[in-house]
Structures are given as structure tokens and as C-alpha cells.
C-alpha atoms as a PDB file:
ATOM      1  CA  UNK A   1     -45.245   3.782 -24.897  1.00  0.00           C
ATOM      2  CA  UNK A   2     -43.836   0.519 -23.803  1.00  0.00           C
ATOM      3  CA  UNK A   3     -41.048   0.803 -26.385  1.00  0.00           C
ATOM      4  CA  UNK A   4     -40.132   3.752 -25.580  1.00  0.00           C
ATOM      5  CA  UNK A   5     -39.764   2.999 -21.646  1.00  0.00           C
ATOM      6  CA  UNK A   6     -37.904  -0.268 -22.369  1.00  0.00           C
ATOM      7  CA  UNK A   7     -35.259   1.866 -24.600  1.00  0.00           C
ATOM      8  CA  UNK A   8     -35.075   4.369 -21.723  1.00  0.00           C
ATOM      9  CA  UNK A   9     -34.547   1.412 -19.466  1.00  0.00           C
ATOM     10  CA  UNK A  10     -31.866   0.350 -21.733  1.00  0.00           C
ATOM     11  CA  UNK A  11     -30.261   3.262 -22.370  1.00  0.00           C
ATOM     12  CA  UNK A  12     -29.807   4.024 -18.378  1.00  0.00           C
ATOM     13  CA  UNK A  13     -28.936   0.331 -17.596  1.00  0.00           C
ATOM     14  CA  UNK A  14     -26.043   0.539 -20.031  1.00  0.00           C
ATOM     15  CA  UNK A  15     -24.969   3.863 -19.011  1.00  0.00           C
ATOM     16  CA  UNK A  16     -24.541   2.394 -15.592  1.00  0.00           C
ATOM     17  CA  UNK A  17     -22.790   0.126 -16.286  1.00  0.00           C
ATOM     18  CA  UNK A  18     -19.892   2.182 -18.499  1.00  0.00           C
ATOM     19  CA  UNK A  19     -19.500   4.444 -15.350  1.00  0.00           C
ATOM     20  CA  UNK A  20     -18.847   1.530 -13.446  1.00  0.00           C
ATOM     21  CA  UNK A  21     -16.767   0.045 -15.437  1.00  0.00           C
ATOM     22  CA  UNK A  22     -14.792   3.521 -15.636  1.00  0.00           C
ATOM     23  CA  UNK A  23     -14.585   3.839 -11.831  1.00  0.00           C
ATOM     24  CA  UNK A  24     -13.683   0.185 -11.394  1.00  0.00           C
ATOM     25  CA  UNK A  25     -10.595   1.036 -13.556  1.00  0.00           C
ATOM     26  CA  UNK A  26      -9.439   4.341 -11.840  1.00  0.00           C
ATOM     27  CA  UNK A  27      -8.075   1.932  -9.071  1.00  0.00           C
ATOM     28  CA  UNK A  28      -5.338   2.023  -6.444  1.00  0.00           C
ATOM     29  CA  UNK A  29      -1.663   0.782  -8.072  1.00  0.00           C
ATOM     30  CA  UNK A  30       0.076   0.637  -5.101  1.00  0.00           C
ATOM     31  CA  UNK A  31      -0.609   1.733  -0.858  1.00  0.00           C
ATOM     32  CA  UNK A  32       1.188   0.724   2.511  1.00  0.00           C
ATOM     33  CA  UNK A  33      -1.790   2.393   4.196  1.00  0.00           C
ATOM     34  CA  UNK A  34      -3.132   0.051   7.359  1.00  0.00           C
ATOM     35  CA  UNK A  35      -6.854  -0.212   7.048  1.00  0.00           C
ATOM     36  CA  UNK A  36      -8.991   2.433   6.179  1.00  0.00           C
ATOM     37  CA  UNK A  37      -5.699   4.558   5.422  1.00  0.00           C
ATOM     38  CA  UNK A  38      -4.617   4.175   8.879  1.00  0.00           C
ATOM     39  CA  UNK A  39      -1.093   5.501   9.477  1.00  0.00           C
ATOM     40  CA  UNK A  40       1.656   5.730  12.601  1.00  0.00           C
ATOM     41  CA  UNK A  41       0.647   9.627  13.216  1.00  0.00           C
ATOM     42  CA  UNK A  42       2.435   9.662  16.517  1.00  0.00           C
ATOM     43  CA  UNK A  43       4.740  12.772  15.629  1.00  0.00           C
ATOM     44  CA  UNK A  44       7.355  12.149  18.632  1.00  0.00           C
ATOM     45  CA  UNK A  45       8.059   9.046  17.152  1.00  0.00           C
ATOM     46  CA  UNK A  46       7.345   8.365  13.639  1.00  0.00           C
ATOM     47  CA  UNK A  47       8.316  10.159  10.611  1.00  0.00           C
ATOM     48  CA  UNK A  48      11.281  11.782   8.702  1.00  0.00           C
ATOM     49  CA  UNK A  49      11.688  14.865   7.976  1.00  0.00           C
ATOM     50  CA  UNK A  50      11.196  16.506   4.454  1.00  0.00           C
ATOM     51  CA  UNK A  51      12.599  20.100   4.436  1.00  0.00           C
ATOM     52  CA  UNK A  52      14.503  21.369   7.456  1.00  0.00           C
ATOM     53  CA  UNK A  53      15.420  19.015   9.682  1.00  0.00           C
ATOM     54  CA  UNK A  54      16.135  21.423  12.460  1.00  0.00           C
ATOM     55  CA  UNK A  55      20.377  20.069  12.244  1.00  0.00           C
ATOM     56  CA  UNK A  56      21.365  22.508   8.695  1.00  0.00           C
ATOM     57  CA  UNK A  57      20.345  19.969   6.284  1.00  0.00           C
ATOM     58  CA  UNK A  58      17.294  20.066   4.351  1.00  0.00           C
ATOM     59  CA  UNK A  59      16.444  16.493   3.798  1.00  0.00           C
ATOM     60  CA  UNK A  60      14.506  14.935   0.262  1.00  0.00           C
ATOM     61  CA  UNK A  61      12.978  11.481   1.326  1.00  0.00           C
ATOM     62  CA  UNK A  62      12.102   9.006  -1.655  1.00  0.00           C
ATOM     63  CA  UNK A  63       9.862   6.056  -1.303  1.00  0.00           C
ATOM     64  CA  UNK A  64       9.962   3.157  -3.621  1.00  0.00           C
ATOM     65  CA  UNK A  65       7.222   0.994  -4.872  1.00  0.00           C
ATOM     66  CA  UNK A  66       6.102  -1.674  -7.562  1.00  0.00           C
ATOM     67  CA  UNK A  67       2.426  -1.033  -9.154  1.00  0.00           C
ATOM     68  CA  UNK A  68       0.092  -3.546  -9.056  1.00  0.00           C
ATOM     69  CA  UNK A  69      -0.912  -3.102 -12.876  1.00  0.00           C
ATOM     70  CA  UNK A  70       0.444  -1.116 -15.802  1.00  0.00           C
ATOM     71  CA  UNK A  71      -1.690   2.142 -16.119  1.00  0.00           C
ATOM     72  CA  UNK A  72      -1.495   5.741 -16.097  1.00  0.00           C
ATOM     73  CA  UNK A  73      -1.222   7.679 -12.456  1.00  0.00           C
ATOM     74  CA  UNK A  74      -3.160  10.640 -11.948  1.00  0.00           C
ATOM     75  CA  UNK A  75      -2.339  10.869  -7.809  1.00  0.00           C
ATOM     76  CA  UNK A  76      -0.490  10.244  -4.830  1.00  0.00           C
ATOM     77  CA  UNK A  77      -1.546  10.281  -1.266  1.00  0.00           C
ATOM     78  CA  UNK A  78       0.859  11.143   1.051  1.00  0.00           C
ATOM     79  CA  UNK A  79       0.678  11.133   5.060  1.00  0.00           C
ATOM     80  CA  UNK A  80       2.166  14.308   6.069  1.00  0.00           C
ATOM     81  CA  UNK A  81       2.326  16.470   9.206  1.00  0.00           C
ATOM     82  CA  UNK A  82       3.682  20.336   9.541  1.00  0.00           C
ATOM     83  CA  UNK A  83       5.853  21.159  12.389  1.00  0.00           C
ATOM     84  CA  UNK A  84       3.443  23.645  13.196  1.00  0.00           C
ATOM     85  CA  UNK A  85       6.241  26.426  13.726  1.00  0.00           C
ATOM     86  CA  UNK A  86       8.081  26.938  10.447  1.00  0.00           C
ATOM     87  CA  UNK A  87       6.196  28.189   7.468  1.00  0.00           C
ATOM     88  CA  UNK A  88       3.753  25.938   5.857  1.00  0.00           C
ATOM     89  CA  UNK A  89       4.315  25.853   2.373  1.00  0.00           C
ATOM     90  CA  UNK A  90       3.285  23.233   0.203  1.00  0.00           C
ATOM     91  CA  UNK A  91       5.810  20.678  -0.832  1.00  0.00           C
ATOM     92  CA  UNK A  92       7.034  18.987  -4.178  1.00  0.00           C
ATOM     93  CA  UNK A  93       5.928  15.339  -4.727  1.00  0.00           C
ATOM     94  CA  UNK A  94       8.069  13.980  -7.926  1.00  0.00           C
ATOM     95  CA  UNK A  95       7.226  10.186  -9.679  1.00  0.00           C
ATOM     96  CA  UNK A  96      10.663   9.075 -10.582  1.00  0.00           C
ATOM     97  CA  UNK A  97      12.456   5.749 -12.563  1.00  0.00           C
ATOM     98  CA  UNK A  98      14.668   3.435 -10.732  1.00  0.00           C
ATOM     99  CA  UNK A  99      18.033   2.935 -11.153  1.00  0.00           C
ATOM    100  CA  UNK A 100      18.596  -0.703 -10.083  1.00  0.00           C
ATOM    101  CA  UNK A 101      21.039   0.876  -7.637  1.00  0.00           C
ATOM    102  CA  UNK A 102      18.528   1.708  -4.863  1.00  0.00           C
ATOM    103  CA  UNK A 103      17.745   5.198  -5.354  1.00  0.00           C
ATOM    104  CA  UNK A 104      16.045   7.024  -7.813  1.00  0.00           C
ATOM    105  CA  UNK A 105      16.882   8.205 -11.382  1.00  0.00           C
ATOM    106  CA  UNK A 106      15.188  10.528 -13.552  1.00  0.00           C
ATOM    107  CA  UNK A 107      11.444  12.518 -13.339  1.00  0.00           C
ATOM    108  CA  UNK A 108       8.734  11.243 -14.891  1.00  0.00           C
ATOM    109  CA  UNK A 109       6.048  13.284 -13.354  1.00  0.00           C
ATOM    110  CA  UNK A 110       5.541  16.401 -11.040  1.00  0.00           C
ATOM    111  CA  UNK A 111       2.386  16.341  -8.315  1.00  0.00           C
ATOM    112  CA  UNK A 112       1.207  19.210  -7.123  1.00  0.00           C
ATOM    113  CA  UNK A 113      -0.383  19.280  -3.914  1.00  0.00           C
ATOM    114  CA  UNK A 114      -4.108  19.839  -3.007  1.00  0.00           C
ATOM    115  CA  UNK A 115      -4.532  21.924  -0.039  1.00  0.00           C
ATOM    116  CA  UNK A 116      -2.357  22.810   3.183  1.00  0.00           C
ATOM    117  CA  UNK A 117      -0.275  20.449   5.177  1.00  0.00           C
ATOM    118  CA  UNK A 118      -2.070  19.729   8.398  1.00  0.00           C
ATOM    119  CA  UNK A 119      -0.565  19.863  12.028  1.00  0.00           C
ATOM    120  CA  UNK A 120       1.997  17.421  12.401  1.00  0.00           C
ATOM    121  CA  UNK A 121       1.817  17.423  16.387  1.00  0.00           C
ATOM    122  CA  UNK A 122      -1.819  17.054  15.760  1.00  0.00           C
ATOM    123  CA  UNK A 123      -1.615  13.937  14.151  1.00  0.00           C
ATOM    124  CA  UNK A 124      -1.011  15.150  10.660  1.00  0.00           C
ATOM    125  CA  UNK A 125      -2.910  13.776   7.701  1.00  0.00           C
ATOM    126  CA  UNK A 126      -3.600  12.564   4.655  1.00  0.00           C
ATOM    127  CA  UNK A 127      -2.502  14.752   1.665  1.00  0.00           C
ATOM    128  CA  UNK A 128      -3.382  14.685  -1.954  1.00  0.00           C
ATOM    129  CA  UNK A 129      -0.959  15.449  -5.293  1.00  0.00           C
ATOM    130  CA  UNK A 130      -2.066  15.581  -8.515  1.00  0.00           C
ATOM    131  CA  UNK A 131      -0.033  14.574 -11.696  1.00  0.00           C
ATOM    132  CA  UNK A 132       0.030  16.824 -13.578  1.00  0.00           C
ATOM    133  CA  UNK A 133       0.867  14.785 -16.600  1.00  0.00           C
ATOM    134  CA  UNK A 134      -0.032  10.712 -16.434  1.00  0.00           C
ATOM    135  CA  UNK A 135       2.789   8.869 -16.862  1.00  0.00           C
ATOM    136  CA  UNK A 136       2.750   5.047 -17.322  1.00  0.00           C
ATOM    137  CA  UNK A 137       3.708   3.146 -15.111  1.00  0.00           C
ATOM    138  CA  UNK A 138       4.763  -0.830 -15.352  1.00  0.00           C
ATOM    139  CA  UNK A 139       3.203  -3.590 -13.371  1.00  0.00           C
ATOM    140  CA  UNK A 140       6.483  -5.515 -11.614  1.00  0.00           C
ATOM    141  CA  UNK A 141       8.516  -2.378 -12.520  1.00  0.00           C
ATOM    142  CA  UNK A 142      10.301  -0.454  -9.459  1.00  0.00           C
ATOM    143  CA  UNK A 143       9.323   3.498  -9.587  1.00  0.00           C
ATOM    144  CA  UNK A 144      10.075   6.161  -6.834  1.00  0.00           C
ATOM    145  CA  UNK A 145       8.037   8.567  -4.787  1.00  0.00           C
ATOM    146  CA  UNK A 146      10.361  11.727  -4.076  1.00  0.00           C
ATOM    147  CA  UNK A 147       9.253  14.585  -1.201  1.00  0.00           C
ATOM    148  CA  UNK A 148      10.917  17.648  -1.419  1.00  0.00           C
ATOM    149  CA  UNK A 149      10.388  20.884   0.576  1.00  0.00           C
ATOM    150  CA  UNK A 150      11.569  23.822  -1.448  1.00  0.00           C
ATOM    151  CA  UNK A 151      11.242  26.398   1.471  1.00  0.00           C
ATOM    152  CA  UNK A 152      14.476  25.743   3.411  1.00  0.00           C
ATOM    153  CA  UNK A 153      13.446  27.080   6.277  1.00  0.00           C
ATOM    154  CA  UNK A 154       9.822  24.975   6.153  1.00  0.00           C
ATOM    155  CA  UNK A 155      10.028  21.535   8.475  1.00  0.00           C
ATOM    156  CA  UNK A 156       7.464  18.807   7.039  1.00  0.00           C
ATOM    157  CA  UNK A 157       7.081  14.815   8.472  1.00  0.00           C
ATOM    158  CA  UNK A 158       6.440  12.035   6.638  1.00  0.00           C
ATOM    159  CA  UNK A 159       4.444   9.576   9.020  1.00  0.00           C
ATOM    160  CA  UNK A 160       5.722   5.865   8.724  1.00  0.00           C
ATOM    161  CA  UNK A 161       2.985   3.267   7.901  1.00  0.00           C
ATOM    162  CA  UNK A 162       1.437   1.143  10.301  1.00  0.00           C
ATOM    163  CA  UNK A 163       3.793  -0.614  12.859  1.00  0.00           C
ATOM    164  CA  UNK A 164       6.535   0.880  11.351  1.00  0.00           C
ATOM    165  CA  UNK A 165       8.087  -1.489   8.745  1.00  0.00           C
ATOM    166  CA  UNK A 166      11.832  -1.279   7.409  1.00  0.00           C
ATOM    167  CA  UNK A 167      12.363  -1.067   3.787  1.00  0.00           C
ATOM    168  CA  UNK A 168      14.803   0.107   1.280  1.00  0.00           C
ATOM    169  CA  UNK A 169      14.451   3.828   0.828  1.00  0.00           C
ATOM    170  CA  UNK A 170      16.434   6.751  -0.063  1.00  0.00           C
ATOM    171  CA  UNK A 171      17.476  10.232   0.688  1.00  0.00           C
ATOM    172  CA  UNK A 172      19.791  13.251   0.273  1.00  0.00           C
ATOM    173  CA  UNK A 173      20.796  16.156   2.503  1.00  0.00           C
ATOM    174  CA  UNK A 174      20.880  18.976  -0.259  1.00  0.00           C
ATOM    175  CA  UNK A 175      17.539  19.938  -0.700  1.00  0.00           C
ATOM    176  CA  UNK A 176      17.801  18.203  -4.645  1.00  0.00           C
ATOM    177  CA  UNK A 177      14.976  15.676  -5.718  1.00  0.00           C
ATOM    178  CA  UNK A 178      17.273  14.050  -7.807  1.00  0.00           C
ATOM    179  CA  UNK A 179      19.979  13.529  -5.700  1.00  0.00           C
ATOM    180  CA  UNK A 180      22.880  12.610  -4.983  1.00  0.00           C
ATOM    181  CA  UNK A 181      21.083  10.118  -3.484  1.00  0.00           C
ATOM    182  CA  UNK A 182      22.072   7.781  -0.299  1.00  0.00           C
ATOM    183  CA  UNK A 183      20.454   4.313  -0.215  1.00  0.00           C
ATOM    184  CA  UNK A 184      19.702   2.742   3.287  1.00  0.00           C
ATOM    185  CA  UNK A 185      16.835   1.494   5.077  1.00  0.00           C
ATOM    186  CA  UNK A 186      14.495   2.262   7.954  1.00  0.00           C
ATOM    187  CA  UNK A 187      11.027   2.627   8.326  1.00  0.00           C
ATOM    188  CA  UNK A 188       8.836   3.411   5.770  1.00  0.00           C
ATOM    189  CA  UNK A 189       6.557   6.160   5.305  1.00  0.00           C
ATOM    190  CA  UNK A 190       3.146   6.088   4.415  1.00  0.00           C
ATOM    191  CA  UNK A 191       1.424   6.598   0.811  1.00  0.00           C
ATOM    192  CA  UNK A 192      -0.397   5.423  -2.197  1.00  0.00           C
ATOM    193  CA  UNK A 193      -0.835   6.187  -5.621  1.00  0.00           C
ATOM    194  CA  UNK A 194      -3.707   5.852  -7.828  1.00  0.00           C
ATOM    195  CA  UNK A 195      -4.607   5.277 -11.855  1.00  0.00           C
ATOM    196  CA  UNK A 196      -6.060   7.956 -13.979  1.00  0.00           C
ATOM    197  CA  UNK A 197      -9.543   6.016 -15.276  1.00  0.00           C
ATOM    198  CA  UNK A 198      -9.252   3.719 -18.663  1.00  0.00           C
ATOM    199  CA  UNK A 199     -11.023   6.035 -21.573  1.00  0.00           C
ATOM    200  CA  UNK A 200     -12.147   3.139 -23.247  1.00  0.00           C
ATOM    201  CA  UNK A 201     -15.658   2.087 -21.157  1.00  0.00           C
ATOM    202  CA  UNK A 202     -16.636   6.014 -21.883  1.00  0.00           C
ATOM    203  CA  UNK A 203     -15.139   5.788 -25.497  1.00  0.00           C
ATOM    204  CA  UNK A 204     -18.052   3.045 -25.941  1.00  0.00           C
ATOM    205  CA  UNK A 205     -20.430   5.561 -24.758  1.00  0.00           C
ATOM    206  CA  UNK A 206     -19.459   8.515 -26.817  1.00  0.00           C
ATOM    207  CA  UNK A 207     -18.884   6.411 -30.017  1.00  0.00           C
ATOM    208  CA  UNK A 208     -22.794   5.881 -31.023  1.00  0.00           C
ATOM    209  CA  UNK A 209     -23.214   2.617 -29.925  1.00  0.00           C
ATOM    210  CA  UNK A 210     -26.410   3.516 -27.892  1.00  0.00           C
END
């Protein structure tokens, strides 16, 4: 019947628009990704070294960043490259506090990586870790992205960002993601991290509304 078909028309329209509306909110917080995720991949030249570094110390490379709005992360995207000699084994990807002293300060989150690192001389690529709890973060608030390789003898890059920028950033030699940490500055290295999606458009749905 014609009621029946405009309900059904109804019904669909409004689901449509409560997935949108939950996709539209599972967005990117922060990313110094060039266009379409571009990155430097040029592995001669751009990168530091998480794991190995080939000279006895085994180097932890944090990231900062400010999120763009306050929400829950459920990733971050990471542009990584394997030596393509030592053992590839995944790395540890930590979400950490700031310390207003320009380092890191305590966990909030472990991410666990998706797949295998691909071949740094290759070009590398991008790499996924998942939260595997969803911390909140603060829009305006400083928080840390922290690389550790727990295979000492595994040698992993972290590609800088397009044209190589300098930034604050941090690091220690001792294989530790939470330091003691050494603040200084250099280029930066490529990533992004993403929101978990808002429950609230798909509460709507599931509530009886429709």
C-alpha cells in the first residue's frame, strides 16, 4: 500500500542518515600527512630509527600532537618502513600525557599493530594500530605518540612528513617507552590518529524512535 511504502521510505531515509551521522563523527583528530597521506618515503634520507639503530642503542621515538576535538581514539596511522634485513617484528605504538616539559609522561593507551611492517628501502608504508582501550583525548591538550621496537635486534624507520618539517619531539636510547626521555627537535615523522565513532546517532536508532 502507499502507507506502507512511504513508512519504508521513511524508515530507510532515517537510517541513512544515523549512519552518516555516525561516520561523520569517527573523524581524523589530528595528521601531518601531505595530501592523500603522502609521506617523505625516501629511506636514504628520511626517517629515524625505532629499534636498533645499527650504533648499540635501541632508540624509542615519540611524536607530539594537539587533537582537533575532544573524543575518544580508536587508531593511529603510522608511516613506517623495515630495514629489510633484521627481523620484522611488529612494534609497540603507546598514546601518552604530556608533561609540559617536552617529553612524554605516563600511558594512556596501548595500539597494537595491524599487519607487517613493509620494506623500508621500498618505500615503506602506511601502518595501522588499534587502541585497544579509547582513551579521551582533549581538544587544545598536548598528548604523545611513542614507537617502540621491543626486538632489540629488529631496525624499523619512521618516515618524516612531507618536506621534512622540524618540530619538538622526543626520544631515548634504552629501548623504554617511558623514558628517560631527551627533548630536542628535528624533523618530524609522519602519522595520524583517528576518533572511535560517537554512540549517540546509533543510540537514536536502537532506542525505538523509528
Amino acid at each position: 500500500t502507499m502507507i506502507r511504502k512511504a513508512t519504508l521510505i521513511t524508515f530507510a531515509s532515517l537510517l541513512a542518515i544515523l549512519l552518516c551521522a555516525a561516520t561523520a563523527s569517527a573523524g581524523v583528530l589530528y595528521s601531518n600527512f601531505g595530501p592523500g597521506q603522502t609521506y617523505d618515503n625516501n629511506w636514504a634520507t628520511s626517517g629515524w630509527y625505532v629499534g636498533n639503530d645499527g650504533a648499540g642503542n635501541n632508540e624509542v621515538i615519540a611524536m607530539p600532537f594537539t587533537p582537533s576535538a575532544t573524543a575518544n581514539v580508536a587508531d593511529a596511522i603510522l608511516a613506517l618502513g623495515w630495514d629489510g634485513v633484521s627481523p620484522n617484528t611488529p612494534i609497540n605504538v603507546y598514546l601518552e600525557s604530556d608533561t609540559g616539559l617536552g617529553y612524554p609522561g605516563t600511558i594512556l593507551a596501548t595500539l597494537t599493530q595491524v599487519g607487517t611492517i613493509p620494506n623500508g628501502p621500498s618505500g615503506g608504508g602506511l601502518v595501522t594500530f588499534l587502541a585497544t582501550t579509547h582513551p579521551l583525548v582533549t581538544a587544545g591538550t598536548e598528548y604523545w605518540i611513542v614507537a617502540q621496537e621491543p626486538n632489540l635486534a629488529s631496525s624499523m624507520g619512521w618516515f618524516y612528513t612531507v618536506g621534512d618539517p622540524t618540530g619538538p619531539f622526543a626520544y631515548d636510547e634504552n629501548n623504554s617507552p617511558t623514558g628517560p626521555w631527551g627533548a630536542t627537535s628535528g624533523a618530524v615523522s609522519a602519522f595520524q590518529v583517528d576518533a572511535t565513532p560517537e554512540p549517540s546517532s546509533l543510540m537514536l536508532f536502537g532506542s525505538g524512535i523509528l
